[in-house]
Protein backbone atom coordinates (compact mmCIF):
# COMPACT_ATOMS: atom_id res chain seq x y z
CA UNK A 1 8.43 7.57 -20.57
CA UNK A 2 10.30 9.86 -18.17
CA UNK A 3 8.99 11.13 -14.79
CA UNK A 4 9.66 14.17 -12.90
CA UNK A 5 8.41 13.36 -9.54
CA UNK A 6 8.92 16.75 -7.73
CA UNK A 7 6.15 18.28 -10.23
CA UNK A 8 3.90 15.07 -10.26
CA UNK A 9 0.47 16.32 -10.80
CA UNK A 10 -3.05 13.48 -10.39
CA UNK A 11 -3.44 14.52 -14.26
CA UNK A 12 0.61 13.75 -15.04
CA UNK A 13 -0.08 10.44 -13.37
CA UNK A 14 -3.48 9.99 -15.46
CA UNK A 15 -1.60 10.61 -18.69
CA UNK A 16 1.36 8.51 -18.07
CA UNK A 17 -0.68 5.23 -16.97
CA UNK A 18 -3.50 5.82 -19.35
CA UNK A 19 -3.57 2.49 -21.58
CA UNK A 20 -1.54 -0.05 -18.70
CA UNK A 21 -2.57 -3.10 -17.04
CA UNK A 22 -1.38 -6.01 -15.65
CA UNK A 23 -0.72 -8.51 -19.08
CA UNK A 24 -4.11 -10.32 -19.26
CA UNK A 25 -6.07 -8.13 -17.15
CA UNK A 26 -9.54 -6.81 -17.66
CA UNK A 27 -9.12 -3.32 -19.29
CA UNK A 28 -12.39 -1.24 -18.23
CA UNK A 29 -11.51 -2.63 -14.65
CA UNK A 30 -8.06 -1.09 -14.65
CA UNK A 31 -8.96 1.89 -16.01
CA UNK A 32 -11.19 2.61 -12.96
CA UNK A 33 -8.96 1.82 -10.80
CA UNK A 34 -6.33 4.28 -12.42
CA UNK A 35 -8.95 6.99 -12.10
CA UNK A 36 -9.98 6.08 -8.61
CA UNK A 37 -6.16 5.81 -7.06
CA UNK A 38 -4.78 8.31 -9.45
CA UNK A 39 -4.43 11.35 -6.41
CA UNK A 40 -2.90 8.41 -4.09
CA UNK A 41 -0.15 6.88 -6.31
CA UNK A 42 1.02 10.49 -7.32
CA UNK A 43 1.57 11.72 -3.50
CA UNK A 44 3.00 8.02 -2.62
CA UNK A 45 5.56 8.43 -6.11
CA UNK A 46 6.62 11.89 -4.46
CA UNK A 47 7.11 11.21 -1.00
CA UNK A 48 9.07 8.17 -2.41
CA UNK A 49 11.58 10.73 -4.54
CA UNK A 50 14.02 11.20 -1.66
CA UNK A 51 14.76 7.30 -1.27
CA UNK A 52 18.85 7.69 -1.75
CA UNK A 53 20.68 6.33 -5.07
CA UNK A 54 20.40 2.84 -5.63
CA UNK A 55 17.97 1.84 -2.57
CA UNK A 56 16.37 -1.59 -1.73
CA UNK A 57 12.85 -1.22 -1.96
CA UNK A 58 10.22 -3.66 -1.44
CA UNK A 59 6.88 -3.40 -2.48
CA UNK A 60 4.19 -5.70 -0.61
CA UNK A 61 0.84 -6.08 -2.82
CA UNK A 62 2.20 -4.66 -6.11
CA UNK A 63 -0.49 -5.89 -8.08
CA UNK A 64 -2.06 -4.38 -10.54
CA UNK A 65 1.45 -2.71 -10.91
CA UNK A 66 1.11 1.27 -11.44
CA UNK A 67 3.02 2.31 -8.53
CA UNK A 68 5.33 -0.20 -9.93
CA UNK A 69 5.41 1.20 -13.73
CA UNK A 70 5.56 4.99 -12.38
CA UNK A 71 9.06 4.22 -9.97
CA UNK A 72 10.26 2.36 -12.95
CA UNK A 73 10.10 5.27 -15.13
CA UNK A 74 11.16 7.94 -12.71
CA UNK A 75 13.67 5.87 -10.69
CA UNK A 76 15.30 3.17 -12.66
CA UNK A 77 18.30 3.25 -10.38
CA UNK A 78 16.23 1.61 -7.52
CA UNK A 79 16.28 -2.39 -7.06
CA UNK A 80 12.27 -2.98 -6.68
CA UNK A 81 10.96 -6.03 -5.55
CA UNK A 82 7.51 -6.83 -5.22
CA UNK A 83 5.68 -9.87 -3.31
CA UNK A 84 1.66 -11.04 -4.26
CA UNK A 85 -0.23 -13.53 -2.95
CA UNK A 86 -2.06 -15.66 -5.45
CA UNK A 87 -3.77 -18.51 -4.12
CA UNK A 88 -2.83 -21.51 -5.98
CA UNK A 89 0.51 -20.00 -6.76
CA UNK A 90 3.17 -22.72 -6.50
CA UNK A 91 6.43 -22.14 -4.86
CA UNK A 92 7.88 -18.47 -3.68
CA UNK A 93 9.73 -17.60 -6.62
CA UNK A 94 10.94 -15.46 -7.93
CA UNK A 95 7.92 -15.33 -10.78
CA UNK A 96 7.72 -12.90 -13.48
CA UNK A 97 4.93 -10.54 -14.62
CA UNK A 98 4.46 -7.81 -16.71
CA UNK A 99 2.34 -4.59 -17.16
CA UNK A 100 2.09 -3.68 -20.79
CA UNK A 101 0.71 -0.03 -22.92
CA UNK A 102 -2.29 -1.36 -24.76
CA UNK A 103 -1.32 1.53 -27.57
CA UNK A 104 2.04 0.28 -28.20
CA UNK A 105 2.76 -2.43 -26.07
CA UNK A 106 5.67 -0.87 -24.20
CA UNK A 107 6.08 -3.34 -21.42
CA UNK A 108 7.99 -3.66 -18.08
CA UNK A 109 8.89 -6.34 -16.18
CA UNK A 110 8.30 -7.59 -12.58
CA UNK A 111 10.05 -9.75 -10.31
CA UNK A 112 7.73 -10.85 -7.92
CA UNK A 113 7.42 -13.37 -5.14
CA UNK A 114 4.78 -14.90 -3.30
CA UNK A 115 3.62 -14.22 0.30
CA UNK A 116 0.81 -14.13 1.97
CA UNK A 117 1.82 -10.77 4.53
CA UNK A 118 -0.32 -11.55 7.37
CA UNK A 119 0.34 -15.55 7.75
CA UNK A 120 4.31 -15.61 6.26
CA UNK A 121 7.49 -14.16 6.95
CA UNK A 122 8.28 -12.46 3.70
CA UNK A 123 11.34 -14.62 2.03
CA UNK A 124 14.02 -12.34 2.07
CA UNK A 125 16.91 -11.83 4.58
CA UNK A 126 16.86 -9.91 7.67
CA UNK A 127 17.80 -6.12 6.91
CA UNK A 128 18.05 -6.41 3.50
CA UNK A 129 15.66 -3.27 2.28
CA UNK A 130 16.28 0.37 2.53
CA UNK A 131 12.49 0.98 2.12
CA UNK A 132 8.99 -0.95 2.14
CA UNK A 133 6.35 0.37 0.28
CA UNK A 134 2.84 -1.09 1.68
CA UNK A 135 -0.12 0.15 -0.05
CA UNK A 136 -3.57 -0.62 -0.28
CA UNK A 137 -3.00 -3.85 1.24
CA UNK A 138 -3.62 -3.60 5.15
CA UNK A 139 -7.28 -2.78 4.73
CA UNK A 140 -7.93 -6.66 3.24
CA UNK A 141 -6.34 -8.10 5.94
CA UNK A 142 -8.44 -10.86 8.03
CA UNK A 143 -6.44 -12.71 9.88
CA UNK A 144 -3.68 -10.89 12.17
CA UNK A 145 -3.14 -7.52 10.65
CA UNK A 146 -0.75 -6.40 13.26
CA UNK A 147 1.71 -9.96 12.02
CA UNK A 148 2.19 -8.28 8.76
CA UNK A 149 4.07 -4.96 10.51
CA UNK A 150 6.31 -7.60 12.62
CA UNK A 151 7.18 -9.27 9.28
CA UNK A 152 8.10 -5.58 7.53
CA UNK A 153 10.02 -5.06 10.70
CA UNK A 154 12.50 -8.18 9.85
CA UNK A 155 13.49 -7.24 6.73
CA UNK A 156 14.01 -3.37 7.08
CA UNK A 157 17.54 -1.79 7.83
CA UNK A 158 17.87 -0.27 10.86
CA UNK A 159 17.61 2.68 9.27
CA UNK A 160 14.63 1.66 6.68
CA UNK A 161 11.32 3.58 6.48
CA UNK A 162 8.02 1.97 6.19
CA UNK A 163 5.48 3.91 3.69
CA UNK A 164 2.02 3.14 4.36
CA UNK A 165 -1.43 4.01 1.97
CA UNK A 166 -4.90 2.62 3.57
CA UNK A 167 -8.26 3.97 3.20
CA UNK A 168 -9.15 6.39 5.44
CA UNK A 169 -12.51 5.80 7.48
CA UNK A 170 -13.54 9.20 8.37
CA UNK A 171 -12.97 10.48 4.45
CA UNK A 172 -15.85 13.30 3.57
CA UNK A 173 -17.61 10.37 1.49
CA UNK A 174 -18.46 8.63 4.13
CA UNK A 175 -19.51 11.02 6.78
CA UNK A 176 -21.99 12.44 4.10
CA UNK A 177 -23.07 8.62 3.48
CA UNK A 178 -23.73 7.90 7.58
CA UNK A 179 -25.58 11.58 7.26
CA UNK A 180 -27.95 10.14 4.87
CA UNK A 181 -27.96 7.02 6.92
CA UNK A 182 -26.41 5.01 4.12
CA UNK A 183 -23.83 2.67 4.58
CA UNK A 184 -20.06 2.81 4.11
CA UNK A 185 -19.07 -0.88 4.22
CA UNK A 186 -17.35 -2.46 1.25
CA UNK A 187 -19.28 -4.75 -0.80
CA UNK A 188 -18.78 -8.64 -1.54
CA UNK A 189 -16.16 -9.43 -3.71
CA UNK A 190 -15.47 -11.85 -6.81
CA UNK A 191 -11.86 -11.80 -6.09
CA UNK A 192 -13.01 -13.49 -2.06
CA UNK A 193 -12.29 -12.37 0.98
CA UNK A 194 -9.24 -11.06 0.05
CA UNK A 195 -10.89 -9.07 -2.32
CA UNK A 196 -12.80 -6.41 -0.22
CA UNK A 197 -11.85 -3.87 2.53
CA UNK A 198 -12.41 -6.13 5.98
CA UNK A 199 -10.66 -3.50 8.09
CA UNK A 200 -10.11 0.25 7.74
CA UNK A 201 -8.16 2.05 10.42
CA UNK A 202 -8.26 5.80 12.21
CA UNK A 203 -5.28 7.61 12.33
CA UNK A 204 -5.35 7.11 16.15
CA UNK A 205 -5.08 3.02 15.49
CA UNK A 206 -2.31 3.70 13.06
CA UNK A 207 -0.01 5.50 14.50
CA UNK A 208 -0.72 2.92 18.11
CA UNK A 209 -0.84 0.03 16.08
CA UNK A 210 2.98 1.02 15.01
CA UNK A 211 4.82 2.30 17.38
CA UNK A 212 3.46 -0.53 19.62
CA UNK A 213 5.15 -2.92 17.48
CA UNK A 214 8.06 -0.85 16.85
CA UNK A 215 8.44 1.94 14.91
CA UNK A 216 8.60 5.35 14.67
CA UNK A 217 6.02 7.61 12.90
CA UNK A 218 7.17 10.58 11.03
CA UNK A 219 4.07 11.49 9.07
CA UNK A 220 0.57 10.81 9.34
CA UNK A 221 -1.49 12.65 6.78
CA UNK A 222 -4.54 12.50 4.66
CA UNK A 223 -4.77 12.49 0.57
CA UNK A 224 -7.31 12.68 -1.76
CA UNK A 225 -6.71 10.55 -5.04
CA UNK A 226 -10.22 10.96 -7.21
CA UNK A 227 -9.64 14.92 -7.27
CA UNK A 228 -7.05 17.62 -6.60
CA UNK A 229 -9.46 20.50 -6.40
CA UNK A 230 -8.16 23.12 -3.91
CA UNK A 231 -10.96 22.83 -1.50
CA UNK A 232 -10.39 18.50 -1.50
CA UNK A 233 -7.15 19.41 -0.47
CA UNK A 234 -8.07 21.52 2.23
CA UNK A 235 -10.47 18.94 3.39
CA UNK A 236 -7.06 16.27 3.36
CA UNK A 237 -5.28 18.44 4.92
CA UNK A 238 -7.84 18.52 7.99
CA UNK A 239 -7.73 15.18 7.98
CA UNK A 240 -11.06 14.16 6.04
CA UNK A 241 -8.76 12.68 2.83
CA UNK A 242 -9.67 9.71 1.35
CA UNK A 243 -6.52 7.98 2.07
CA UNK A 244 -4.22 7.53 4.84
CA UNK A 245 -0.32 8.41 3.82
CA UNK A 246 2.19 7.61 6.66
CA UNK A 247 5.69 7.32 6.72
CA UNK A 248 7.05 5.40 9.57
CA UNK A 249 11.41 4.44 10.50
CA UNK A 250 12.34 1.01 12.08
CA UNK A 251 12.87 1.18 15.86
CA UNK A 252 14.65 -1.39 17.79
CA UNK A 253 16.23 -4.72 16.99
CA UNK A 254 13.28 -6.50 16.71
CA UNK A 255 9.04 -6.28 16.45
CA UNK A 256 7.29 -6.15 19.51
CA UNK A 257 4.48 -8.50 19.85
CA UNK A 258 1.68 -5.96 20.05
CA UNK A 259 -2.36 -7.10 20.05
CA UNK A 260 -4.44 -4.02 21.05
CA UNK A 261 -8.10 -5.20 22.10
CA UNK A 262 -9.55 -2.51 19.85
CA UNK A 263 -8.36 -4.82 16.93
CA UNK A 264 -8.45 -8.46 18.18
CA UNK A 265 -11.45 -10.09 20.30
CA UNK A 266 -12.18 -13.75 20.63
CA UNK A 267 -9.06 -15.61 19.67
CA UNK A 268 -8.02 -18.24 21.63
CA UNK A 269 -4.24 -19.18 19.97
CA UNK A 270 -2.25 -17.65 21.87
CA UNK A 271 -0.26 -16.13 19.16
CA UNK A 272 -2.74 -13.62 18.13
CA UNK A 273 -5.07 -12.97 21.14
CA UNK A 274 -5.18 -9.13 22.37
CA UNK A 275 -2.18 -8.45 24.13
């Protein structure tokens, strides 16, 4: 399949991953999730278009593997690598995966390796990507979110930009949920702690939470993903999109150890308590 990504449309990007999944993985469930992230992985595939000829990307969390399939087809020049964490995974790998058309099982390959974002530096050499593509990943986080930014830090280029997806907290669904005093917390998961959404962040806490530990923010927007009806985008554009989008450069020569109180409370090691 080929991709145009400067007229990427939510229903372009529901038409070319209609039918993929990870090899093995529940189909109904992947569906759903194609339809519920479908707005989100088309404004993440264009704001990626611009990465220069040949770039180093690295994509943290690529499983399930659309964002994955959609750069493949629109920018095969790229050199993608993608890290997971499975638990029981041995050894860092590389591993292989695929993500195969159930229709006519048109497949494509991933290299992956294994890393658990929050707890391990990610095994790759210092400066070695162009780009790191962190979606839907942050939100899960339990342990020391703010870790998994000093570890992106490492391996970007001086000159490498940080892209950024996460839920977005004050989306319209959920003020009209608190209205009707419901709840907007994420339910248990079968996949375990890592499974649900732990944390979701403000703009505000984004854009601190980064440039504390060293970066510099270039965009901070909202996007909706389940619809593109002209008044939904309005509503993104006021900041009430499901979805945050931020784009973000490497500053300095290293991560600043940055714990803002608003995020950490009660931890005694020394390594993570708020400061």
């Amino acid at each position: 399949m080929h991709v145009e990504l400067s007229h990427l449309r939510r229903d372009t990007v529901l038409h070319l991953l209609r039918g993929w999944a990870p090899e093995g993985a529940p189909t109904a469930e992947m569906e759903g999730y194609i339809r519920h992230s479908a707005g989100r992985l088309c404004a993440t595939a264009r704001a990626l278009a611009r990465l220069p000829q040949g770039a180093r990307v690295l994509e943290i969390g690529a499983n399930p593997y659309f964002l994955t399939v959609l750069m493949h087809a629109a920018r095969p020049d790229l050199d993608w690598v993608c890290t997971n964490w499975h638990e029981g995974t041995i050894g860092t790998g590389p591993h292989e995966a695929r993500a195969v058309r159930d229709h006519d099982h048109q497949a494509v390959a991933v290299r992956w390796y294994q890393a658990n974002v929050e707890r391990d530096a990610l095994p790759f050499a210092p400066e070695s990507f162009d780009a790191v593509v962190y979606c839907e990943v942050l939100e899960h986080l339990v342990e020391d979110p703010a870790r998994s930014f000093e570890h992106i830090h490492r391996v970007l280029k001086p000159s490498g930009e940080l892209l950024l997806t996460t839920p977005n907290p004050a989306r319209l669904i959920n003020l009209w949920r608190l209205f009707r005093q419901g709840t907007i917390y994420d339910g248990v998961s079968g996949y375990g702690i890592y499974g649900r959404h732990n944390r979701e962040y403000s703009r505000r806490e984004l854009i601190e939470l980064l440039e504390g530990i060293g970066y510099h923010v270039t965009r901070c927007s909202t996007v909706e993903t389940t619809s593109d009806a002209g008044w939904r985008t309005l509503i993104a554009r006021l900041g009430y999109g499901e979805h945050h989008l931020l784009l973000a450069k490497r500053s300095g020569a290293t991560a600043r150890r940055y714990r803002p109180s608003w995020l950490y409370r009660s931890f005694h090691d020394p390594r993570v308590a708020a400061g």
